[in-house]
Every structure is written in structure tokens, then in C-alpha cells.
C-alpha atoms as a PDB file:
ATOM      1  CA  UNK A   1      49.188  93.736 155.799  1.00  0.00           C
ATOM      2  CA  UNK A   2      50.711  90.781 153.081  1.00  0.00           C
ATOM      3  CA  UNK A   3      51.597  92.357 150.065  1.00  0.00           C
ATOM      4  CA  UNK A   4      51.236  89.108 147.847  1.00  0.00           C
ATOM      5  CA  UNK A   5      53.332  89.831 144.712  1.00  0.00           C
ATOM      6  CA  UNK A   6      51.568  87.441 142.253  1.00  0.00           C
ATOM      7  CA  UNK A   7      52.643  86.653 138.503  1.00  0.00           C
ATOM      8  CA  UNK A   8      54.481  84.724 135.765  1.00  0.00           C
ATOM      9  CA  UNK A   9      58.362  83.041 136.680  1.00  0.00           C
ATOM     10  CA  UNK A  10      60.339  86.027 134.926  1.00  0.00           C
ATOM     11  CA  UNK A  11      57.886  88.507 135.646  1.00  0.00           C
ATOM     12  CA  UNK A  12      59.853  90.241 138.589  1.00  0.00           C
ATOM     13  CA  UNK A  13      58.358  89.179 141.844  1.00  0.00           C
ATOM     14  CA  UNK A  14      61.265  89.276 143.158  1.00  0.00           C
ATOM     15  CA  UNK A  15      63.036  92.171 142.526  1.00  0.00           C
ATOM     16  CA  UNK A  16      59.375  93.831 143.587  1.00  0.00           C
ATOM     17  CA  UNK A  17      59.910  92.882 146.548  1.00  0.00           C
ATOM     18  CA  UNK A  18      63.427  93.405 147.286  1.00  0.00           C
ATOM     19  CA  UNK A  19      62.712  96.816 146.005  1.00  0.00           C
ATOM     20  CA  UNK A  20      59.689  97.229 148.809  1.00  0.00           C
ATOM     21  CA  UNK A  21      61.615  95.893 151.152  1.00  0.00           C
ATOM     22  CA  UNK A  22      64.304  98.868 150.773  1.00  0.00           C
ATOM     23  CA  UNK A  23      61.875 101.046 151.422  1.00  0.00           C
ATOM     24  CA  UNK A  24      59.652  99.464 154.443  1.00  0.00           C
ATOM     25  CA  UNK A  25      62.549  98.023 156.126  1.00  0.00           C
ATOM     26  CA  UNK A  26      60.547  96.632 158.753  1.00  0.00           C
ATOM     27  CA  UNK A  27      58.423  94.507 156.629  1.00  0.00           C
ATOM     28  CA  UNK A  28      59.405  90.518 156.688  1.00  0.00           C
ATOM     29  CA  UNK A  29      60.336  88.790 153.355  1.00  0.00           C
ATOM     30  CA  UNK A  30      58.215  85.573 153.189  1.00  0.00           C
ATOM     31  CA  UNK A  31      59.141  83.297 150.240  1.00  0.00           C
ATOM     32  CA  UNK A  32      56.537  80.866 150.591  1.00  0.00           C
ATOM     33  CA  UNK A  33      59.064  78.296 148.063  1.00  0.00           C
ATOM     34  CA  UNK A  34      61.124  77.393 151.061  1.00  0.00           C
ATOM     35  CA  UNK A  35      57.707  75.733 152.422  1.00  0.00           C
ATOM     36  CA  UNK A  36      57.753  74.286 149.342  1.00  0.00           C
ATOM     37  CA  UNK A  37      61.383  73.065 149.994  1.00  0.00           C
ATOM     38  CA  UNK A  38      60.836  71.835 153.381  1.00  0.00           C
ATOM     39  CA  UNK A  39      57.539  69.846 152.256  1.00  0.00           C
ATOM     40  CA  UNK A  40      60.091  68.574 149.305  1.00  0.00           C
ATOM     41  CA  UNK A  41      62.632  66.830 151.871  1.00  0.00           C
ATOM     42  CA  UNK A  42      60.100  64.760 153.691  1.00  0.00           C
ATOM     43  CA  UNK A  43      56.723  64.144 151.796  1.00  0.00           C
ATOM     44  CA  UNK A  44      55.963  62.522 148.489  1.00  0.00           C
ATOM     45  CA  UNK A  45      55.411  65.111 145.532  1.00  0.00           C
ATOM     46  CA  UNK A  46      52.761  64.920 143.850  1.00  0.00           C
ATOM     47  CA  UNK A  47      53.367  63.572 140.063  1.00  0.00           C
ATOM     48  CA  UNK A  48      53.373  66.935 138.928  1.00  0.00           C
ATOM     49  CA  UNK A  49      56.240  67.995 140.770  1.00  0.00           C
ATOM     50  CA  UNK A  50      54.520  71.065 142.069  1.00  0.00           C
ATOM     51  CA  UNK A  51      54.538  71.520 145.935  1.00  0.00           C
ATOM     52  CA  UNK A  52      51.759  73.732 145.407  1.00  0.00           C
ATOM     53  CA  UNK A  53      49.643  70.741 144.423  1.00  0.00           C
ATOM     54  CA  UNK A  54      50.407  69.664 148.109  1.00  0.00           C
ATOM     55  CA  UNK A  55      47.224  70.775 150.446  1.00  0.00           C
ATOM     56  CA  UNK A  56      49.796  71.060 153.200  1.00  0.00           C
ATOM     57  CA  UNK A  57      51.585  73.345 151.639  1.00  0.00           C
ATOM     58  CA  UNK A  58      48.825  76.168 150.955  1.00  0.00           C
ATOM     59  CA  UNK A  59      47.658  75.388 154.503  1.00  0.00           C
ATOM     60  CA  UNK A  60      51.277  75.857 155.553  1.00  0.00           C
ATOM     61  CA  UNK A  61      51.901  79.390 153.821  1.00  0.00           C
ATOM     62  CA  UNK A  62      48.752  80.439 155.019  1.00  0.00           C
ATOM     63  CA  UNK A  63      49.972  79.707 158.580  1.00  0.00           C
ATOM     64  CA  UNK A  64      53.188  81.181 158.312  1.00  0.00           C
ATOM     65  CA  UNK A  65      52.117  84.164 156.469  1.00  0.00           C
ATOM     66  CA  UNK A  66      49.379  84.366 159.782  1.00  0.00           C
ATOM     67  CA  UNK A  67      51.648  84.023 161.930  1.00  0.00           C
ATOM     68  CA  UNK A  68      54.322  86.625 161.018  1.00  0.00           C
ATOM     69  CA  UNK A  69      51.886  89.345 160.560  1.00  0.00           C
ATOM     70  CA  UNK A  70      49.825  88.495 163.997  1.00  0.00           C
ATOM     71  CA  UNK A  71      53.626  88.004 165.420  1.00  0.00           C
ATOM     72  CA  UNK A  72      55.324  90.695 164.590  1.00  0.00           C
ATOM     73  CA  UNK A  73      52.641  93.180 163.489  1.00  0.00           C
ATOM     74  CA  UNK A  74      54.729  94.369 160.322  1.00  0.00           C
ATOM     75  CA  UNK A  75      54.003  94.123 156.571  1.00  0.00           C
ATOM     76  CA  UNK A  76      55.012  91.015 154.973  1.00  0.00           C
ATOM     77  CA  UNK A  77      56.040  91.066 151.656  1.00  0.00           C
ATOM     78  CA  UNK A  78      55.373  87.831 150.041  1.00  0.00           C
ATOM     79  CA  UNK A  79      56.873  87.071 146.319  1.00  0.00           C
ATOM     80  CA  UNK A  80      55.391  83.838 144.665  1.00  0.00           C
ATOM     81  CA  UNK A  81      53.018  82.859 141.774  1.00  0.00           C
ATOM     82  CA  UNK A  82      49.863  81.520 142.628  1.00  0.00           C
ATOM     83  CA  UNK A  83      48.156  81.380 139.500  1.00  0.00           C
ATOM     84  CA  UNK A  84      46.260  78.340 140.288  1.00  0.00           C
ATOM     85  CA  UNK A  85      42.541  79.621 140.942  1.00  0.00           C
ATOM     86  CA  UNK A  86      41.411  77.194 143.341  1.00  0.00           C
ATOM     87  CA  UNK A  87      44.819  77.396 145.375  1.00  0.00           C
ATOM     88  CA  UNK A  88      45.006  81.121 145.167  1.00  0.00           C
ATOM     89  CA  UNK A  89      41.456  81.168 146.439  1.00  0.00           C
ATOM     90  CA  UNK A  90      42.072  78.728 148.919  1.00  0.00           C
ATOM     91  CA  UNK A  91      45.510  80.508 150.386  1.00  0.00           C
ATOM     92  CA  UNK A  92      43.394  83.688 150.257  1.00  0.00           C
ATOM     93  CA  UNK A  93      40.529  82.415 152.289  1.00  0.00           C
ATOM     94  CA  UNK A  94      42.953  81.166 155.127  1.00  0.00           C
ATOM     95  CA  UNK A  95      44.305  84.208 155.186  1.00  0.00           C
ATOM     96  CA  UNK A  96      41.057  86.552 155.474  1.00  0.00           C
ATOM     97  CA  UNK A  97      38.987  83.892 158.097  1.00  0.00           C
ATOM     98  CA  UNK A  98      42.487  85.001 160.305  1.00  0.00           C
ATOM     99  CA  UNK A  99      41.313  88.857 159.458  1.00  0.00           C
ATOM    100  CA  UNK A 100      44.397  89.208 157.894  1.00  0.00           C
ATOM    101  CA  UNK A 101      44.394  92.081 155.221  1.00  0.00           C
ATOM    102  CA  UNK A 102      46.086  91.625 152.355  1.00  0.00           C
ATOM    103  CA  UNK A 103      47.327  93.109 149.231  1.00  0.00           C
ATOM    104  CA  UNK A 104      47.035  91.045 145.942  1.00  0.00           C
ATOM    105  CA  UNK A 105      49.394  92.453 143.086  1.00  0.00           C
ATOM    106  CA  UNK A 106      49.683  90.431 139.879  1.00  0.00           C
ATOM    107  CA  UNK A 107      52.631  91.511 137.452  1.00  0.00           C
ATOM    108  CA  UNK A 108      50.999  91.291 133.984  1.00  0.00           C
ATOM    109  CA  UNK A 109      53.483  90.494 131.323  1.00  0.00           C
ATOM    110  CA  UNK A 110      53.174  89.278 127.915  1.00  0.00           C
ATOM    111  CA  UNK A 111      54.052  85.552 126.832  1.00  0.00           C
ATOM    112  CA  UNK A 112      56.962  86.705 124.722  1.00  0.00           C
ATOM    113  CA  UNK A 113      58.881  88.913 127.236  1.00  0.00           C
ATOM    114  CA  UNK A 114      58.198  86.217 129.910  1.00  0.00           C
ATOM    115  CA  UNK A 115      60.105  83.551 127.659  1.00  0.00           C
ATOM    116  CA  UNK A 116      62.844  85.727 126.597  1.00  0.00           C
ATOM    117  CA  UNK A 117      63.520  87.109 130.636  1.00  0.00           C
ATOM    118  CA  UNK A 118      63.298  83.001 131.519  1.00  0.00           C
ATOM    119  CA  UNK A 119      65.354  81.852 128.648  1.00  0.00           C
ATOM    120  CA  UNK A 120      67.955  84.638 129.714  1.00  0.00           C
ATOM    121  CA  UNK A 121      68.306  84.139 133.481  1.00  0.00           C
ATOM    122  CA  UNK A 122      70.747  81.984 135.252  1.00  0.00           C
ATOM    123  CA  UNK A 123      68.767  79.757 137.791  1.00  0.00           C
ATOM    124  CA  UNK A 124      70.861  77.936 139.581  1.00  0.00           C
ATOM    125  CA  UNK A 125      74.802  77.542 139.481  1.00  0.00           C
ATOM    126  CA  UNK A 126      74.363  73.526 138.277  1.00  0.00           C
ATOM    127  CA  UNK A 127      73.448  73.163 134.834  1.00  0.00           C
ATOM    128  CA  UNK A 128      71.363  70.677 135.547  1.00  0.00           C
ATOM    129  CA  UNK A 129      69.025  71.833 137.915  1.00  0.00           C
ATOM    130  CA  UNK A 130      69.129  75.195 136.222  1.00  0.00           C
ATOM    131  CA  UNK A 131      67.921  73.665 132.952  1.00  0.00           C
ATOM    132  CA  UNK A 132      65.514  71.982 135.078  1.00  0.00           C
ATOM    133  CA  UNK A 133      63.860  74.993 136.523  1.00  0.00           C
ATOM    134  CA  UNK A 134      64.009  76.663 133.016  1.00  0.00           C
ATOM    135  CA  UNK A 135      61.695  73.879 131.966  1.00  0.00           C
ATOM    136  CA  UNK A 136      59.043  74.499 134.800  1.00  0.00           C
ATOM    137  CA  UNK A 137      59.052  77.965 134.066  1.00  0.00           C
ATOM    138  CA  UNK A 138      58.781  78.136 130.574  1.00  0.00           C
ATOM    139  CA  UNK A 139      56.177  75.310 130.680  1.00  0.00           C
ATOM    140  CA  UNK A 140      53.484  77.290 132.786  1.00  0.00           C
ATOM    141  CA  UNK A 141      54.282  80.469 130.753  1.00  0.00           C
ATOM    142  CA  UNK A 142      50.968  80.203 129.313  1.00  0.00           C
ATOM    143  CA  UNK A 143      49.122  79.148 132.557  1.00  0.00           C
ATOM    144  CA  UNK A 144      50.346  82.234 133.882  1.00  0.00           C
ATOM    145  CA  UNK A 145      49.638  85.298 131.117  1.00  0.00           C
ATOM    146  CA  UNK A 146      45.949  83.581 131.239  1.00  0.00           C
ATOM    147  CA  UNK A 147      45.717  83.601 135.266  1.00  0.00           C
ATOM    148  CA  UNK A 148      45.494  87.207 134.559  1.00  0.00           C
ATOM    149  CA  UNK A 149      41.770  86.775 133.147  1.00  0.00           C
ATOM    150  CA  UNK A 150      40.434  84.858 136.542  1.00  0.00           C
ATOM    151  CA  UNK A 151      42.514  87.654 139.097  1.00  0.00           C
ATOM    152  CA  UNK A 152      39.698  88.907 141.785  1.00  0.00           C
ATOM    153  CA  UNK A 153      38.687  92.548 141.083  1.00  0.00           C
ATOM    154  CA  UNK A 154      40.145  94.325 143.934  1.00  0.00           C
ATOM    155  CA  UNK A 155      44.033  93.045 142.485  1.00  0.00           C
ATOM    156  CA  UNK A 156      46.420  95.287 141.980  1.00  0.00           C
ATOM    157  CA  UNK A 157      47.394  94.835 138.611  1.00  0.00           C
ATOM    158  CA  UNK A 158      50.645  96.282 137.208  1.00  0.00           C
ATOM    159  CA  UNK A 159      52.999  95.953 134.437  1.00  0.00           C
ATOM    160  CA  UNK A 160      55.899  95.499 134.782  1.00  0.00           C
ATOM    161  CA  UNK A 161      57.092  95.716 131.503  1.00  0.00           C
ATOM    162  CA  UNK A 162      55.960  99.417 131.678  1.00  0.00           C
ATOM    163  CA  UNK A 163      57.614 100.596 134.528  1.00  0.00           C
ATOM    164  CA  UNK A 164      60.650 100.517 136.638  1.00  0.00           C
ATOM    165  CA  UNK A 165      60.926  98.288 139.839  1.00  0.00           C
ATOM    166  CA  UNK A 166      61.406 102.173 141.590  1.00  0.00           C
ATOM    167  CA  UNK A 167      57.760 102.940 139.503  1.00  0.00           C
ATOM    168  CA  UNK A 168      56.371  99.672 140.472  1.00  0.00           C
ATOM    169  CA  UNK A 169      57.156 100.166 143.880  1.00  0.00           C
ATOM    170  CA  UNK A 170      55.784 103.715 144.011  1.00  0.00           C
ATOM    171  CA  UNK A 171      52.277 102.383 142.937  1.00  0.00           C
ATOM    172  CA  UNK A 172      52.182  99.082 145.913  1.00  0.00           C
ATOM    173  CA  UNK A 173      53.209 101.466 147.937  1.00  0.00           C
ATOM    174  CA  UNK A 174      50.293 104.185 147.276  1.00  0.00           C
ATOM    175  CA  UNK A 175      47.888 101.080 147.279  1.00  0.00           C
ATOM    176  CA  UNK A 176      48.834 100.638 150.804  1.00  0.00           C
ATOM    177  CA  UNK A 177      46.733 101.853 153.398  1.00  0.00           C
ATOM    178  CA  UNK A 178      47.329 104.576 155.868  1.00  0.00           C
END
């Protein structure tokens, strides 16, 4: 099964998943941003910046996300936000035409909390490129608390504000099945 970990920049994809993968250490990390960075290196962006905005790169996660569980036949554990219906949708569908089950959890986090955890973190080690990243972030804040209104019913909604990443954890993991 992908566990998709869904959700704001800030909202603790991330440590979700690190915390998972603790406790299914045979499940494969997929961070479907170095797709992002590979696409980066040898294709045009689109004005936006935004890989994501890049068909190839949904069709590319899709594939790789494919072919680690059909490879391997472990969980993958998959931190990124995909908050864009039509691309979430679209990654999705790949993913169940290959029969692939998945697990969609979306951490829900309000506006405020999201800017302060951004506006606290270090990104990146250069100033500049951490400022840079700041800016992304803290400009789809909003695009991301209201992605939380258009989430498909069978999500796994959680907050993470509320709980622990031990808590969090607890609840993915009784949302798995078998």
C-alpha cells in the first residue's frame, strides 16, 4: 500500500513519515520532490515554478510510486502536498488503474500555525535559497488550509496540531489494513 501523507509546507509530512518509517522498517521512503528535482535539471519549468505543473512529473511519481510497490511488494510511504485537485486526482487515478491501494492522509492545520512553523524553520543552509523556499511556502498557505474542503471522502484526515507525531502515527497505522 502508498501511504500518501498529504498537507500544507509546515504541516509535518515529513516527520509523519520518518516517524512511520521507524516503525514499518521495511516500507520505502518515496519523496516524490526529487522527481521534481530531476525534471528541474533538464526541462523548462513552467512560469510558475512548480514542477507539479509539469504533466511529466505526476505521470512520473505515479510510475515510480507503481513501480516500488509492484517491485518490492512493501509499503511506501510517500510525504508531499498535492493539494492541487486536478493533479491529486490525476496522480491518484494512475495509481488505482495499476490496482495499487493507497492510503490518502491530509494533515489539517490552521493558516496561522502553518505560517508561524514556516516562518520558524530553517530550509536550506544558503540564505538565499532558504528565503526562497520560505516564499513558496508561505505563498500557497492558503491554497493549502482550503484543499482540505475538496479532499475525497475516504481521506484520512488528521491534525496534527492535536497530536504527537507518536499519536499521529498510531492512527495511519490503525487505518492500515491487515
Amino acid at each position: 500500500m502508498i501511504v500518501w501523507i498529504n498537507g500544507a509546507f509546515g504541516a509535518g509530512k515529513t516527520t509523519l513519515a520518518e516517524e512511520l518509517h521507524r516503525r514499518l522498517p521495511d516500507a520505502l521512503p518515496f519523496d516524490p520532490e526529487y522527481v521534481g528535482y530531476l525534471l528541474r535539471k533538464w526541462v523548462p519549468l513552467p512560469d510558475s515554478g512548480d514542477f507539479q505543473d509539469l504533466p511529466l512529473w505526476r505521470k512520473l511519481t505515479a510510475e515510480f510510486a507503481i513501480g516500488l510497490h509492484r517491485e518490492y511488494d512493501h509499503h511506501v510511504i510517500t510525504p508531499m502536498t498535492l493539494v492541487d485537485t486536478g493533479y491529486r486526482d490525476e496522480v491518484f487515478k494512475f495509481l488505482a488503474e495499476a490496482d495499487v491501494p493507497v492510503l490518502h492522509v491530509f494533515l489539517d492545520l490552521a493558516a496561522e500555525e502553518l505560517r508561524h512553523r514556516i516562518n520558524t524553520q530553517v530550509l536550506d543552509d544558503d540564505p538565499q535559497v532558504d528565503a526562497n523556499a520560505r516564499a513558496f511556502r508561505l505563498r500557497n498557505v492558503d491554497r493549502c488550509v482550503a484543499a482540505r474542503a475538496t479532499l475525497p471522502p475516504d481521506t484520512l484526515v488528521l491534525r496534527s496540531d492535536q497530536h504527537t507525531p507518536a499519536q499521529l502515527a498510531d492512527q495511519v497505522l490503525a487505518a492500515l489494513p491487515g
